[in-house]
Protein backbone atom coordinates (compact mmCIF):
# COMPACT_ATOMS: atom_id res chain seq x y z
CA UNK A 1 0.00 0.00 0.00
CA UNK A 2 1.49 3.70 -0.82
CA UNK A 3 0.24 6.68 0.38
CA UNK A 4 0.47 9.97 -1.56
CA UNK A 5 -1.27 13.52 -1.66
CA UNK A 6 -0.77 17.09 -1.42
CA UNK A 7 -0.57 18.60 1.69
CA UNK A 8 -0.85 22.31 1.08
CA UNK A 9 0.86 25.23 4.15
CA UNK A 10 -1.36 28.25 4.70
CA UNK A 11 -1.77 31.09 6.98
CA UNK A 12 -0.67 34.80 7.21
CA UNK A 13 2.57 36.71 6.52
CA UNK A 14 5.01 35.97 9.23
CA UNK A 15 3.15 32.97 11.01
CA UNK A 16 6.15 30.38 10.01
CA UNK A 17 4.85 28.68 6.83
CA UNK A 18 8.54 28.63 4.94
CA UNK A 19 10.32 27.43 8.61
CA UNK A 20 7.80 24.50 9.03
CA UNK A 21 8.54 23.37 5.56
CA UNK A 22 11.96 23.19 5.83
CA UNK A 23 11.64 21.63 9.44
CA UNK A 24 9.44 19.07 7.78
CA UNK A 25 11.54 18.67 4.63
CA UNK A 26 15.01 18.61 6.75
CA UNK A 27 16.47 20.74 3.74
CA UNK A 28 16.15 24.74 3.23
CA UNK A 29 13.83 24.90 0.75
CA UNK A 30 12.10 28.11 1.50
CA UNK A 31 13.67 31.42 2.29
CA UNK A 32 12.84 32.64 5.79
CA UNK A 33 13.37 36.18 7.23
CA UNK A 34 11.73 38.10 10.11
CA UNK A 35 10.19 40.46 6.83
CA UNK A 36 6.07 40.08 5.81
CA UNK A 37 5.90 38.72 2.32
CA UNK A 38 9.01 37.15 2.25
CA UNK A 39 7.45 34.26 -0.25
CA UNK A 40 6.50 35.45 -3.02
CA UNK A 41 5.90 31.97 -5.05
CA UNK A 42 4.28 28.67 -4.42
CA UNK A 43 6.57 25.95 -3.86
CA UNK A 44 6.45 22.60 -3.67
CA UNK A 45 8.45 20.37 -1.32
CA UNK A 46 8.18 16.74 -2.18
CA UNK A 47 8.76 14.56 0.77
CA UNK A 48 9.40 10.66 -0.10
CA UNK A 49 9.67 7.20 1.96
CA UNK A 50 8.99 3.67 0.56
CA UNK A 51 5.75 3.77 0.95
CA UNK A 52 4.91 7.86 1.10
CA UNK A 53 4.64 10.49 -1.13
CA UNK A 54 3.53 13.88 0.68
CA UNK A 55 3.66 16.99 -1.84
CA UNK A 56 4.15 19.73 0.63
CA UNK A 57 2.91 23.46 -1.04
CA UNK A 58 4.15 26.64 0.53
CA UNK A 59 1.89 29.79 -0.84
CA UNK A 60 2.70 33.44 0.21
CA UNK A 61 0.89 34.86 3.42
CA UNK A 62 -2.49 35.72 2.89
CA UNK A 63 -3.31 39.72 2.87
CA UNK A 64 -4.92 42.05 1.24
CA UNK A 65 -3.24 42.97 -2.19
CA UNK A 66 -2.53 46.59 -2.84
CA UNK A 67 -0.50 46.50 -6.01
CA UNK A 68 -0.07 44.16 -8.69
CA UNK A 69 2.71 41.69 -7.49
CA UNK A 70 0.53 41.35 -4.00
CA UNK A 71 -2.62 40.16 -6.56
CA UNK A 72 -0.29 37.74 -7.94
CA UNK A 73 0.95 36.22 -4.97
CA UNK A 74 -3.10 36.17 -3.34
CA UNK A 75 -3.60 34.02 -6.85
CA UNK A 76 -0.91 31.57 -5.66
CA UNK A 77 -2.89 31.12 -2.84
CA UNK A 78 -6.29 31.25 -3.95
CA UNK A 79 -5.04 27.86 -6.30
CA UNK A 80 -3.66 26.36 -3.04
CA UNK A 81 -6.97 26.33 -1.46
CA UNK A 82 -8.51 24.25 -4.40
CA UNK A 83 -5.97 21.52 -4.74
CA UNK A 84 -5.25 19.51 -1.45
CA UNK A 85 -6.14 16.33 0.46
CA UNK A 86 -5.34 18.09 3.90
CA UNK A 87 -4.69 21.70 4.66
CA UNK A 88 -2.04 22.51 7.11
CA UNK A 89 -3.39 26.46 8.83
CA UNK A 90 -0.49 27.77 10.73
CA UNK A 91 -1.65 30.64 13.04
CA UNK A 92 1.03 32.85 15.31
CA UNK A 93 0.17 32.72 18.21
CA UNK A 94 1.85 36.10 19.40
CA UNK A 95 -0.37 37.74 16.38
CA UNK A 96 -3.24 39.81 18.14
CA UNK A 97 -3.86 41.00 14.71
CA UNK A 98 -7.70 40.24 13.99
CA UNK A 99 -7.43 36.81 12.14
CA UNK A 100 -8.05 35.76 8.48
CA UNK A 101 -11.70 35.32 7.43
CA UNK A 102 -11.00 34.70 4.23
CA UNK A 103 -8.80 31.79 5.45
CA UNK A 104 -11.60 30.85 8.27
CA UNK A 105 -14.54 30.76 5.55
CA UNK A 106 -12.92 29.13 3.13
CA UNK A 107 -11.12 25.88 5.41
CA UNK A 108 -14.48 25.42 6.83
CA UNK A 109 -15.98 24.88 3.34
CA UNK A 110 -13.41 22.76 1.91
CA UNK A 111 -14.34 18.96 2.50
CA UNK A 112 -10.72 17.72 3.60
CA UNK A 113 -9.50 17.72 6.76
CA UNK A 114 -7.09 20.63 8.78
CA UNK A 115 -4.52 20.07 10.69
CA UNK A 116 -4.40 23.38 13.10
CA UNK A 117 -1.11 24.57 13.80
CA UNK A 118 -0.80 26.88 16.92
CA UNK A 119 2.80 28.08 16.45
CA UNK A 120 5.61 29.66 18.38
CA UNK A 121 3.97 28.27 21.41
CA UNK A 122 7.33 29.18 23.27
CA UNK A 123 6.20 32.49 23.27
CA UNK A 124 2.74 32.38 25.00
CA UNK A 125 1.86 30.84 28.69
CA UNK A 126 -0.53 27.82 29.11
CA UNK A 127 -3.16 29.68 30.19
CA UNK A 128 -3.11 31.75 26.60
CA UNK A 129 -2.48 28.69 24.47
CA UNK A 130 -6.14 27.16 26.15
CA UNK A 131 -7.72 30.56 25.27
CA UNK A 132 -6.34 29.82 22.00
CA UNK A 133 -7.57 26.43 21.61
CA UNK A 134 -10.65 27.22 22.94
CA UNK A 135 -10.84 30.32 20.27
CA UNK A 136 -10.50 28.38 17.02
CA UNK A 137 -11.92 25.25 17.76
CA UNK A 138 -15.17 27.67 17.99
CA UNK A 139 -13.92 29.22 14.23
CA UNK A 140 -12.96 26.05 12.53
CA UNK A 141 -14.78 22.82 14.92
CA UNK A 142 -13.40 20.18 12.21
CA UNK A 143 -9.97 21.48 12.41
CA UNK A 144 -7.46 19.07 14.80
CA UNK A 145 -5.41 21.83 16.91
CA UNK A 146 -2.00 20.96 17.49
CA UNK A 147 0.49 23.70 19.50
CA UNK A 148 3.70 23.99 17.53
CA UNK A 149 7.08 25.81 17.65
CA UNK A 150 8.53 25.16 14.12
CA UNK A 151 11.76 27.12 14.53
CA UNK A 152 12.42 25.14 17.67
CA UNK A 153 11.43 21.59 16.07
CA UNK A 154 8.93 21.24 18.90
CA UNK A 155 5.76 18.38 18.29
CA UNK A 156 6.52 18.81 14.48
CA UNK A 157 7.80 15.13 14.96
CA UNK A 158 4.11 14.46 15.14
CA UNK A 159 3.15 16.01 12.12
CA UNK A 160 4.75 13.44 9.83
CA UNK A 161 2.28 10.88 10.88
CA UNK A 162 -0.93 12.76 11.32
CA UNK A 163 -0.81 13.06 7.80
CA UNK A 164 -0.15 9.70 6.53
CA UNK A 165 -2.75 8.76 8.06
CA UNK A 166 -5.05 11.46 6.79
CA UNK A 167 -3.65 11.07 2.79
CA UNK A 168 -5.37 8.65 0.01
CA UNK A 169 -3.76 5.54 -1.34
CA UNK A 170 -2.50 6.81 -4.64
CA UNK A 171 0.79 5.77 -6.03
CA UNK A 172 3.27 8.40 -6.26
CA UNK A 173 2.87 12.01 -8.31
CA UNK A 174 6.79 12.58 -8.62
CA UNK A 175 9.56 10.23 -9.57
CA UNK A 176 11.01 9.23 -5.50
CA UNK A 177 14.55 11.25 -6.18
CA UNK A 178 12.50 14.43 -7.02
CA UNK A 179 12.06 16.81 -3.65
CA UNK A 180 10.91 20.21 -5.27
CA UNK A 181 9.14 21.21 -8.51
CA UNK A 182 11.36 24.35 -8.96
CA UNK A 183 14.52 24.70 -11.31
CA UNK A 184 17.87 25.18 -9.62
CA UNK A 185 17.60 28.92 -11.17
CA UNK A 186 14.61 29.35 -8.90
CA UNK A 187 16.79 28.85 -5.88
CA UNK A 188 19.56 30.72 -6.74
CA UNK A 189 17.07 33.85 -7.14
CA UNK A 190 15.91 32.94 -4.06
CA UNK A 191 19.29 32.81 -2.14
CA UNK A 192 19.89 36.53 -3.57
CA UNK A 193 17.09 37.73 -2.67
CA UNK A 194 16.82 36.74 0.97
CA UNK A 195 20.05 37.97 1.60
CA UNK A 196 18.46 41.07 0.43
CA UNK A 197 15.72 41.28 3.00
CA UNK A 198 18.14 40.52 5.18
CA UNK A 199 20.43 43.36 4.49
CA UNK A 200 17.96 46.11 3.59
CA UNK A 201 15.47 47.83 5.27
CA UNK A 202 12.33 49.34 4.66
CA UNK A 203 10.68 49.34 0.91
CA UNK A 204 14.08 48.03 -0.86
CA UNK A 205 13.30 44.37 -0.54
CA UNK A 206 9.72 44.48 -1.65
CA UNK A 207 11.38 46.53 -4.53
CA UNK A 208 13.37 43.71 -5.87
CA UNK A 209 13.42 40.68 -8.13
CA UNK A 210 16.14 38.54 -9.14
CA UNK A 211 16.28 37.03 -12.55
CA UNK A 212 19.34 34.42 -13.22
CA UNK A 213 20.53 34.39 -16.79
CA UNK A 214 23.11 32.24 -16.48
CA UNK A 215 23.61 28.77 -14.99
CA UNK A 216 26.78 26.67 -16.01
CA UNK A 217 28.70 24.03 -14.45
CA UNK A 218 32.05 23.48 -15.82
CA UNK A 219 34.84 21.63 -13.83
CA UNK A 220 33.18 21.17 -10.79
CA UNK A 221 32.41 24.99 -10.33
CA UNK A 222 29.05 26.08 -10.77
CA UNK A 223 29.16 29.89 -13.12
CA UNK A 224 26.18 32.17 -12.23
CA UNK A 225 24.98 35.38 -13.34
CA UNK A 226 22.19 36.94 -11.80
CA UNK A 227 20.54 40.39 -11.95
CA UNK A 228 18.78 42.51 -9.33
CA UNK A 229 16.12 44.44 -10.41
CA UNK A 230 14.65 47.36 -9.02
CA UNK A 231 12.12 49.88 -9.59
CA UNK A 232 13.90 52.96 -9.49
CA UNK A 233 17.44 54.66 -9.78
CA UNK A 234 18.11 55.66 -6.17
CA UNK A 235 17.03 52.38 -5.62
CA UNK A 236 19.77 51.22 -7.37
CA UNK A 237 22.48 53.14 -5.59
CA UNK A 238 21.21 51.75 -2.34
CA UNK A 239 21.36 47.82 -3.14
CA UNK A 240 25.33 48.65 -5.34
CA UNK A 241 26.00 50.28 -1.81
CA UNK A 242 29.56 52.86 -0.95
CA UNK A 243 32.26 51.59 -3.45
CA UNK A 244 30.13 48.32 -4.32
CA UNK A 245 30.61 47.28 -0.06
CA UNK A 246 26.83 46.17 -0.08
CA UNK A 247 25.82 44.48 -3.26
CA UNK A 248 29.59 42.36 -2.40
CA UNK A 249 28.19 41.10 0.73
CA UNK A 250 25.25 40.14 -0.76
CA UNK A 251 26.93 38.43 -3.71
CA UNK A 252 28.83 36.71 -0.68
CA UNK A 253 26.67 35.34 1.30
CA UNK A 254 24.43 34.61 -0.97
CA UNK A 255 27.54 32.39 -2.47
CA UNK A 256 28.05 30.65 0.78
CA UNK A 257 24.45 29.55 1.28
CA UNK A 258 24.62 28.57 -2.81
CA UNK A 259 27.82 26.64 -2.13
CA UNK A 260 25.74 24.61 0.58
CA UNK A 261 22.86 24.03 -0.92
CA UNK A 262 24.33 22.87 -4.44
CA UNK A 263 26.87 21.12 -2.51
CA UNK A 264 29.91 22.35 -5.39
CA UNK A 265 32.18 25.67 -5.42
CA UNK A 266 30.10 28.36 -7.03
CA UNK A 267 31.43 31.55 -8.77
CA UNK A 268 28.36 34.47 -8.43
CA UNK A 269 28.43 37.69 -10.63
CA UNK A 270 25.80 40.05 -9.48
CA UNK A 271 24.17 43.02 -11.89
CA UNK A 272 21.28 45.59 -10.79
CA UNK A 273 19.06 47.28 -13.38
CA UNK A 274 16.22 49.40 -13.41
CA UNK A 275 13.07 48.43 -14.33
CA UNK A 276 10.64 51.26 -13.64
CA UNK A 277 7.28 50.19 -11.68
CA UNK A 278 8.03 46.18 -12.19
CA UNK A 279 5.61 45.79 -9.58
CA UNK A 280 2.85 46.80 -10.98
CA UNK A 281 3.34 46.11 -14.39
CA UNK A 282 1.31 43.15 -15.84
CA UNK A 283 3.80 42.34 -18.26
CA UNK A 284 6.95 42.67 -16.37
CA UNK A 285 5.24 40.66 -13.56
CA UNK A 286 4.40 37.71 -15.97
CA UNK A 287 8.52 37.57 -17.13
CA UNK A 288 8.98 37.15 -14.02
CA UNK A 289 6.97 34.00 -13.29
CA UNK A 290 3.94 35.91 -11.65
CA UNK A 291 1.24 34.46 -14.33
């Protein structure tokens, strides 16, 4: 008997969708920063044993879209909620934002189950986490609650099996070597771009996309070129950085985290060019991969 399904990760910016895949994974798949909107995508992580296939999908953090990239990335997630066998809802449990009732209204329509993810549970006291429990069981009753910390690896040993048992015999939707749908390029542009949330502060990182245009191995050394893209020319100055200091420790650490991740010696060239108003520019947006 095999087991295999999707299993798809939603919930709001920030609540620790990206960590708990790679937790669940055991490999990076999915940048993570303390920044809102850090995933812009959808992206599958395909997790295989003999008998298991789980197709893990990470969507962007629900919100409500002000310019055209945010539409794009609510589309990502409006196809998530149409496409599972079991929903994973992680909720932050040190949000006292009002929650999602877009997410609410739409989990307790769907006819698969929901695993309920209370996370960061480190960060609240008993008594808050039973208010919490008590809270959304009321908002989703079908939903099975389970406190998390997915930074900290704590009860996300339990996940594994809830879900094998909840997920259809069906043989497997991937070949078994296969753990993401994404192109290497995809993670490369990925790498960059973290490190650029990472080093910049406010509206520079939502300002940016990273396009790789070249991706060569030769000798054991993996060649990349990859541009930066921003919307506008000040912009520009401010990722290059005094004398070319901050785009080079991008470039580097980006490198490092590449070098891991491909497991070979990699050799990085960054560029940055302006592209006025990317954002919100239907055509620019669908070059990029934003259909």
């Amino acid at each position: 008997m095999h087991k295999a399904g999707f299993v798809n990760i939603v919930g709001k910016p920030n609540a620790g969708k990206s960590t708990l895949l790679n937790q669940l994974m055991g490999e990076k798949l999915a940048i993570v920063t303390q920044k809102a909107q850090t995933t812009r995508h959808r992206i599958f992580g395909i997790y295989n044993e003999d008998d298991l296939q789980i197709v893990f999908s990470d969507t962007p953090g629900v919100l409500d879209p002000k310019y055209g990239l945010q539409e794009k990335m609510m589309d990502f997630v409006k196809d998530s909620l149409q496409d599972a066998d079991v929903f994973l809802f992680i909720v932050d449990v040190t949000d006292k934002a009002e929650p999602s009732e877009f997410l609410i209204d739409k989990l307790n329509k769907i006819p698969v189950p929901v695993l309920l993810l209370l996370n960061k549970v480190d960060q609240t006291t008993q008594e808050g986490l039973e208010k919490l429990v008590a809270d959304w069981h009321n908002r989703i009753p079908k939903a099975e609650i389970l406190p998390i910390s997915a930074l900290n690896a704590f009860n996300t040993d339990i996940i594994l099996p809830k879900l094998k048992s909840l997920l259809p015999e069906n043989p497997p939707y991937y070949d078994k070597d296969q753990y993401t749908d994404k192109p290497e390029r995809f993670f490369v542009n990925e790498a960059i771009r973290e490190k650029i949330l990472l080093n910049y502060d406010k509206e520079i990182p939502y300002s940016v996309e990273v396009v790789t245009e070249q991706f060569k191995e030769k000798e054991g050394i993996i060649f990349i070129d990859s541009i930066i893209y921003v919307e506008r020319d000040t912009q520009k100055g401010i990722i290059i950085g005094h004398k070319g200091e901050a785009i080079k420790k991008v470039g580097t650490e980006a490198r490092l985290d590449l070098e891991k991740f491909f497991a070979k010696k990699v050799h990085l060239n960054l560029f940055v060019k302006v592209k006025k108003d990317w954002r919100k520019n239907d055509r620019d947006l669908k070059n990029f991969g934003y259909r």
